[in-house]
Protein backbone atom coordinates (compact mmCIF):
# COMPACT_ATOMS: atom_id res chain seq x y z
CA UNK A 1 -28.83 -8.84 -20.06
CA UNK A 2 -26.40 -11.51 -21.19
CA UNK A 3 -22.96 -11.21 -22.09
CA UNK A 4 -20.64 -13.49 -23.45
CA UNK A 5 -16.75 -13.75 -23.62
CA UNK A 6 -14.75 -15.48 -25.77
CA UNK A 7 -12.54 -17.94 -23.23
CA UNK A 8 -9.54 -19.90 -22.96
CA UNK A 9 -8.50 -20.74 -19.14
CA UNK A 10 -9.74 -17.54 -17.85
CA UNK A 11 -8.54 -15.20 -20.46
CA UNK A 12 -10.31 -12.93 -23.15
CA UNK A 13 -9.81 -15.63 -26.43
CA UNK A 14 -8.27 -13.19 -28.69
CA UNK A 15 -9.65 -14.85 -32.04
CA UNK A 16 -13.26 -14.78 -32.55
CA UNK A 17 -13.91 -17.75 -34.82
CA UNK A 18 -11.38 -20.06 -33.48
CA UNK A 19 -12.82 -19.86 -29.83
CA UNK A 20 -13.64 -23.03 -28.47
CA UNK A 21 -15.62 -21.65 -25.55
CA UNK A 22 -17.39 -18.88 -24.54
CA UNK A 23 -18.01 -17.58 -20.56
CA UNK A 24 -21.37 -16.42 -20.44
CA UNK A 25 -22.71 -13.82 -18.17
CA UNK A 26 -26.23 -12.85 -16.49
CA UNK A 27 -26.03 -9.03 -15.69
CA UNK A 28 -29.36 -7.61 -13.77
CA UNK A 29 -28.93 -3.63 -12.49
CA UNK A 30 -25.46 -3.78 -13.59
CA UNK A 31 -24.30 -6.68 -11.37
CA UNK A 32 -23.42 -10.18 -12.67
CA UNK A 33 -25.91 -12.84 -11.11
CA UNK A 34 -24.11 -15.95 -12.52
CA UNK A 35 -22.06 -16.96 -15.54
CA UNK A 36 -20.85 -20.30 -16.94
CA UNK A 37 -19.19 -21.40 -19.44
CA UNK A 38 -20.20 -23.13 -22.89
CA UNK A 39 -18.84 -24.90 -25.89
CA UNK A 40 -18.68 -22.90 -29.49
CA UNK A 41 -18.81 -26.43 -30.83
CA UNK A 42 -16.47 -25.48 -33.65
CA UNK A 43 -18.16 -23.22 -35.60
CA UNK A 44 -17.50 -20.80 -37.93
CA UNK A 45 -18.19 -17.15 -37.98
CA UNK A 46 -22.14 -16.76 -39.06
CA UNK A 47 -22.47 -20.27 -37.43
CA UNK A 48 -21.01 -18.51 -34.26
CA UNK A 49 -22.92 -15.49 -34.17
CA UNK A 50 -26.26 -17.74 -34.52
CA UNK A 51 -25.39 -19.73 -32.04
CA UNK A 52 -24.95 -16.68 -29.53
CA UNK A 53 -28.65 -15.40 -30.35
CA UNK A 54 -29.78 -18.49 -29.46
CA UNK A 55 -28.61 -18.80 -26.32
CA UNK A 56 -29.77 -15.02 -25.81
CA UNK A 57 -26.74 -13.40 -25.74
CA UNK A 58 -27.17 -9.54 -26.40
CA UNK A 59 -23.19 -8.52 -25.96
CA UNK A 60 -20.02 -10.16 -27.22
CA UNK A 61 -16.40 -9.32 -25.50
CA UNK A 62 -14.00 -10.42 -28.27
CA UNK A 63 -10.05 -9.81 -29.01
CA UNK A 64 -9.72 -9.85 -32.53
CA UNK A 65 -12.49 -10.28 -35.10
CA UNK A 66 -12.92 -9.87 -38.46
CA UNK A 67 -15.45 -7.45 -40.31
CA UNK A 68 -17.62 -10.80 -41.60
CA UNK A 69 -17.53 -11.51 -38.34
CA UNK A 70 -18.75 -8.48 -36.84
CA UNK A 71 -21.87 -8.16 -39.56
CA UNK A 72 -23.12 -11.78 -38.84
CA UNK A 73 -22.99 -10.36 -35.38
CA UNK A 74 -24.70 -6.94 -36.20
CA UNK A 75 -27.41 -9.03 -38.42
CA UNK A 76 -28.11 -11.26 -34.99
CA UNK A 77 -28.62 -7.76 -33.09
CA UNK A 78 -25.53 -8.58 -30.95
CA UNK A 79 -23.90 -5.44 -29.53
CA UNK A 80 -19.80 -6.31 -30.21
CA UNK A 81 -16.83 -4.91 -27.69
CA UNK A 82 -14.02 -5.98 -29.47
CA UNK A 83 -10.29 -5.51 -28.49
CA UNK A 84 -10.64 -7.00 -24.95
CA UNK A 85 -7.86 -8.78 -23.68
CA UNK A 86 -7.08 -10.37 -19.94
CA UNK A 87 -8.97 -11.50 -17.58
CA UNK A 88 -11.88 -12.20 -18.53
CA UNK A 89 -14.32 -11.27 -15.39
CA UNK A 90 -12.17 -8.15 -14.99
CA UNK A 91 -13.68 -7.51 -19.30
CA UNK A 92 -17.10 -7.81 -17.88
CA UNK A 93 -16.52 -5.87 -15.26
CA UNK A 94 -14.58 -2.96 -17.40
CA UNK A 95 -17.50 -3.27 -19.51
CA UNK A 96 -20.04 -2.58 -17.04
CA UNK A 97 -18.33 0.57 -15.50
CA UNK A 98 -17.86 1.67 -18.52
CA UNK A 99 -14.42 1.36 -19.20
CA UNK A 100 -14.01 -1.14 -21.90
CA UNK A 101 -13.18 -0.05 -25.18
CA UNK A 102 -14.81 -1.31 -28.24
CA UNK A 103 -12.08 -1.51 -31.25
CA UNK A 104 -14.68 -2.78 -34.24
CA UNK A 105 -13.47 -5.09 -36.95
CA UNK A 106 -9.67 -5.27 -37.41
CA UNK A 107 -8.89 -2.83 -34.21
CA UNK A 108 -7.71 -4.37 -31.12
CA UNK A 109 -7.49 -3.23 -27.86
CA UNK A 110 -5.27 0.51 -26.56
CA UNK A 111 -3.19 0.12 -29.95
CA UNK A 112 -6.19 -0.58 -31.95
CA UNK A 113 -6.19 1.40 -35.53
CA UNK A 114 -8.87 4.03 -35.88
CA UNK A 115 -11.00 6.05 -38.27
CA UNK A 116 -13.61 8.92 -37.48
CA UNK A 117 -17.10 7.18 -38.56
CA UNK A 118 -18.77 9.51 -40.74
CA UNK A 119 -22.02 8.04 -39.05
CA UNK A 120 -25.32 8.25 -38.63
CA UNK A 121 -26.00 8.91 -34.87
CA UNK A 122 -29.34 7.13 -33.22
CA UNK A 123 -28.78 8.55 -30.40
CA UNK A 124 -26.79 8.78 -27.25
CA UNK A 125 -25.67 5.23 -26.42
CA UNK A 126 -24.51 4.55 -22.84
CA UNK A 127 -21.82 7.08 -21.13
CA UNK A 128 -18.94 6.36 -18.73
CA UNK A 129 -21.45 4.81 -16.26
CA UNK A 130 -22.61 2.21 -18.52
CA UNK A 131 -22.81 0.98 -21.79
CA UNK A 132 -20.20 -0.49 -24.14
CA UNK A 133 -17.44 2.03 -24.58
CA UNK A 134 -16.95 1.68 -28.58
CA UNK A 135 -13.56 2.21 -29.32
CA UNK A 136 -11.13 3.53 -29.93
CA UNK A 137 -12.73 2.70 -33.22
CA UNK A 138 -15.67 1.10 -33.58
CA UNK A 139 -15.24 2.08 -37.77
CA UNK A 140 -15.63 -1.95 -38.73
CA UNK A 141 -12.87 -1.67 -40.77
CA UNK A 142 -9.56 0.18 -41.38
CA UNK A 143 -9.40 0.89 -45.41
CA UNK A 144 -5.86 2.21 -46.42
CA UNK A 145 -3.69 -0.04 -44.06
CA UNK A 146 -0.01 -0.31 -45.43
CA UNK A 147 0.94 -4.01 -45.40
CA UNK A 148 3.46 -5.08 -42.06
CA UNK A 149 6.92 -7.33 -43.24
CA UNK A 150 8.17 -9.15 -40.94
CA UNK A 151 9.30 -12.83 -40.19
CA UNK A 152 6.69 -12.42 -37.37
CA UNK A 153 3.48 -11.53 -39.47
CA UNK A 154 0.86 -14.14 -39.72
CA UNK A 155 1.91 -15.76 -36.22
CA UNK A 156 0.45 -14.88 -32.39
CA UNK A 157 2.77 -13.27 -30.75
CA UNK A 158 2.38 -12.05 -26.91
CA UNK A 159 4.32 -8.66 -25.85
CA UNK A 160 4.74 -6.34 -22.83
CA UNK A 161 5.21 -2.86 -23.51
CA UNK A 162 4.81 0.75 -21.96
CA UNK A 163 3.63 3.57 -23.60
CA UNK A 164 4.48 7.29 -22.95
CA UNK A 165 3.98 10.46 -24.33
CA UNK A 166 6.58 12.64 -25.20
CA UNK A 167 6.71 14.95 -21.50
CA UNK A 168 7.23 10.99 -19.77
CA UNK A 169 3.58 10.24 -18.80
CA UNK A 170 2.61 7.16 -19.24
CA UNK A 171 -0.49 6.39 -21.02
CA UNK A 172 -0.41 2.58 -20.85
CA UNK A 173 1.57 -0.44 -19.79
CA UNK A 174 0.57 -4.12 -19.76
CA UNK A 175 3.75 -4.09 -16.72
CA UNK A 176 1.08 -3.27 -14.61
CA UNK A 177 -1.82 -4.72 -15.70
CA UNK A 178 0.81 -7.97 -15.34
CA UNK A 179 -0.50 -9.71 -18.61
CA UNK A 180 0.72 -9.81 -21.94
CA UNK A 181 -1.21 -8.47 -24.72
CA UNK A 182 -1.65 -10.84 -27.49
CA UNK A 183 -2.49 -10.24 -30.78
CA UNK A 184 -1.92 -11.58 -34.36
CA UNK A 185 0.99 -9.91 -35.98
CA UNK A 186 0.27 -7.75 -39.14
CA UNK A 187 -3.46 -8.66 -38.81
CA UNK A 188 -4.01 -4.96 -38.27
CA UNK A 189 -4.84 -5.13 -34.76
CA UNK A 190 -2.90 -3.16 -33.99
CA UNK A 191 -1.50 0.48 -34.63
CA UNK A 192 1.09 0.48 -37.53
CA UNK A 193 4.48 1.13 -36.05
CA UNK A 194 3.54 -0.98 -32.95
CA UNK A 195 2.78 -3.60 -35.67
CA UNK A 196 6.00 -2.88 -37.85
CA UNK A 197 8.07 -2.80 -34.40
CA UNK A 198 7.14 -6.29 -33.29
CA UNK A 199 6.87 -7.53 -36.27
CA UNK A 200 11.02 -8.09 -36.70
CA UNK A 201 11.54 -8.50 -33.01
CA UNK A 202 13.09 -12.01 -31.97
CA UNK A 203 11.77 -13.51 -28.15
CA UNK A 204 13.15 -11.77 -25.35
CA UNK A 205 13.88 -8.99 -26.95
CA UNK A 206 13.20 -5.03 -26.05
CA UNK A 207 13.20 -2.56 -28.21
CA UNK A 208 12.29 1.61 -27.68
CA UNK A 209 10.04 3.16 -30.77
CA UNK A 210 9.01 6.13 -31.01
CA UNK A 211 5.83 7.01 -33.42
CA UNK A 212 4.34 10.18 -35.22
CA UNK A 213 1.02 10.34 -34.82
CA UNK A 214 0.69 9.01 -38.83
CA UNK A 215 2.17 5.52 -37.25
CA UNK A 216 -0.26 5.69 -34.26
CA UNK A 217 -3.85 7.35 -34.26
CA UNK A 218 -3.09 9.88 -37.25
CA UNK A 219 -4.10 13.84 -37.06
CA UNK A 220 -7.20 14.73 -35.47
CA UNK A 221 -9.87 14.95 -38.14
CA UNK A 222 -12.51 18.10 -38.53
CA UNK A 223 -15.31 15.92 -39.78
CA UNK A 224 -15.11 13.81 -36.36
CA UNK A 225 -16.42 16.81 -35.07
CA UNK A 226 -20.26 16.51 -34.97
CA UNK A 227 -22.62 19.28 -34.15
CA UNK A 228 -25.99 18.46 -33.35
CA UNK A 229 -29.39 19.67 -32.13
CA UNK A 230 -30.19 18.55 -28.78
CA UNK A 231 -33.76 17.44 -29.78
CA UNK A 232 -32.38 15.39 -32.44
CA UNK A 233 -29.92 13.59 -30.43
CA UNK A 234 -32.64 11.72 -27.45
CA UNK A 235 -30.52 11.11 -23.93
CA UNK A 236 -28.19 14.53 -25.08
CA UNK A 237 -29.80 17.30 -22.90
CA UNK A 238 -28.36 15.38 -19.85
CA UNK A 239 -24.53 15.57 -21.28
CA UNK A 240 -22.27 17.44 -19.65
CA UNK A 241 -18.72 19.59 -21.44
CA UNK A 242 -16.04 16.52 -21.04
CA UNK A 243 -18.49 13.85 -20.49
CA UNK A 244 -17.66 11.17 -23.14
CA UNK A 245 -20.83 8.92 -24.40
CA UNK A 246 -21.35 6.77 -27.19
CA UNK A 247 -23.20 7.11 -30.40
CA UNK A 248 -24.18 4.68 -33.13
CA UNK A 249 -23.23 4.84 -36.23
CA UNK A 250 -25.05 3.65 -39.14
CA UNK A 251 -24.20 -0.23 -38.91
CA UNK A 252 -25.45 -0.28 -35.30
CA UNK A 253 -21.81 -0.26 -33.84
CA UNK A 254 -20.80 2.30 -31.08
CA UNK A 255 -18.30 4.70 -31.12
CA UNK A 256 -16.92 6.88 -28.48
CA UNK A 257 -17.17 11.07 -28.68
CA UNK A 258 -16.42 13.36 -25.93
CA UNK A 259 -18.91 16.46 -25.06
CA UNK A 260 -16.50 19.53 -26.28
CA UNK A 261 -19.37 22.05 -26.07
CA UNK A 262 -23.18 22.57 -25.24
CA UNK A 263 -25.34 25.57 -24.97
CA UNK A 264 -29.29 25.40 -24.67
CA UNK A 265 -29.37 23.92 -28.29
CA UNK A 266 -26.88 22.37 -29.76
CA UNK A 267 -24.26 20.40 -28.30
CA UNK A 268 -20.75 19.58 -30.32
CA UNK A 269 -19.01 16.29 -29.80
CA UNK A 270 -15.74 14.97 -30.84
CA UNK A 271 -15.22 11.76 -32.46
CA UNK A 272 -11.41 11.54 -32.81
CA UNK A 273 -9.18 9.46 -30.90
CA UNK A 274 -8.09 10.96 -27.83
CA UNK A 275 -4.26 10.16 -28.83
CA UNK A 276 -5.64 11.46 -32.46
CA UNK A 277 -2.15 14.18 -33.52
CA UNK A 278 -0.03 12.87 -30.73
CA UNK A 279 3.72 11.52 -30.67
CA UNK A 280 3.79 7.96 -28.76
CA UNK A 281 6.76 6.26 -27.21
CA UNK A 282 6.76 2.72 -26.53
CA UNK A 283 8.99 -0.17 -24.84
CA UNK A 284 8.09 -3.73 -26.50
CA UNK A 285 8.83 -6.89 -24.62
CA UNK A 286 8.73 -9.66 -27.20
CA UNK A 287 7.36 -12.52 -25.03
CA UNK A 288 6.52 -15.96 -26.83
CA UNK A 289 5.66 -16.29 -30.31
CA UNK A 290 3.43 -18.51 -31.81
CA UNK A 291 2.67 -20.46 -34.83
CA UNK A 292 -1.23 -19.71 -35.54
């Protein structure tokens, strides 16, 4: 398998089509053999994605990217993991435990907007072991998005922040992953009041918000939850109750569910966010804005 990141001096690149290069990654057995690094020679979306399958590549690790983007990428049979920021070994790495988290078009990273997929499932697509995680999202798209004011919309702007629920545990904090996360501002990458927070912030500034869950990851919905029959779902008589796994919906993106019940049968899986109907508390650390 090969994977490729987009890359700027060892970081996740967090906009697809203006990556200059791309680290590229030869996995065997779930171990990277070698990787190096190669120019996107200044291409544009579709360009890009053609360019990728034919040098091979069957995964992308993205930041942002755009839902053009992620079709030319769907049409070239790439698998996408969008919303990746950091490091960008530590993305392949998250990636193949597992852990990485695949926000679709428009959805970026923990904050990253989503919608239940009303899906067709192919099957059971990877689990925590393996796979690409898909999202918090993995909807390619985010219809209904109230438009972010701000003198800081349209420009990249890097913040720190923490994130706790409501009883003080923290969910989240880019403190101790000791990078920034960057993102465009009011590009919808991001979860609306986290958006609308930074969005009027001046550098070096910290601010405390606190969001309902229709400013974060909405209510839970009951048509995320899917019930299936085992025999039509291949790889689901292996699940286990809590286990979460990854289906595909019916553009050939993944999306995340989580095993809520199972008898000899049918199994039930949930498909909403897991902070889907929570109340969020956040400190933002405006760090360096820039002009994109």
């Amino acid at each position: 398998m090969r994977i490729a990141v987009t890359y700027d001096n060892g970081q996740v690149f967090q906009h697809f089509g203006h990556t200059e290069t791309f680290k590229v990654y030869e996995v065997e057995d779930g171990k990277v053999l070698s990787s190096e690094i190669i120019g996107s020679e200044g291409q544009g979306h579709g360009a890009l994605a053609a360019l990728l399958a034919g040098r091979s590549i069957d995964v992308l690790i993205c930041g942002g990217i755009g839902a053009g983007a992620q079709n030319a990428l769907a049409q070239q049979g790439i698998e996408l993991c969008a919303g990746a920021s950091g490091d960008a070994d530590e993305a392949v790495a998250a990636y193949l435990r597992g852990d990485l988290v695949n926000t679709g078009a428009n959805c970026d990273h923990h904050h990253g907007e989503d919608h239940a997929c009303g899906s067709e499932e192919g099957g059971c697509h990877g689990s925590e072991e393996g796979g690409c995680p898909g999202s918090e999202g993995g909807c390619g798209g985010c219809p209904g998005r109230v438009m972010i004011e701000g003198p800081n919309v349209g420009k990249t702007v890097r913040v720190h922040y923490r994130g706790t629920l409501n009883d003080g545990t923290q969910f989240d904090s880019s403190y101790d992953r000791g990078e920034p996360l960057e993102f465009l501002c009011g590009a919808g990458m991001m979860i609306r009041g986290f958006d609308q927070a930074v969005a009027g912030m001046k550098v070096g500034e910290t601010v405390q918000v606190h969001l309902m869950p229709e400013e974060a990851y909405g209510q839970p919905d009951p048509r995320a939850i899917l019930v299936l029959e085992i025999a039509q779902l291949p790889g689901s008589e292996d699940l286990t109750v809590g286990q979460k796994v990854y289906l595909r919906g019916s553009n050939g993106q993944p999306f995340p569910v989580v095993v809520t019940a199972k008898d000899d049968t049918m199994i039930t899986l949930d498909a909403n966010h897991e902070m889907a109907g929570k109340e969020l508390n956040f400190t933002i650390e405006l760090v360096e804005i820039r002009e994109v």
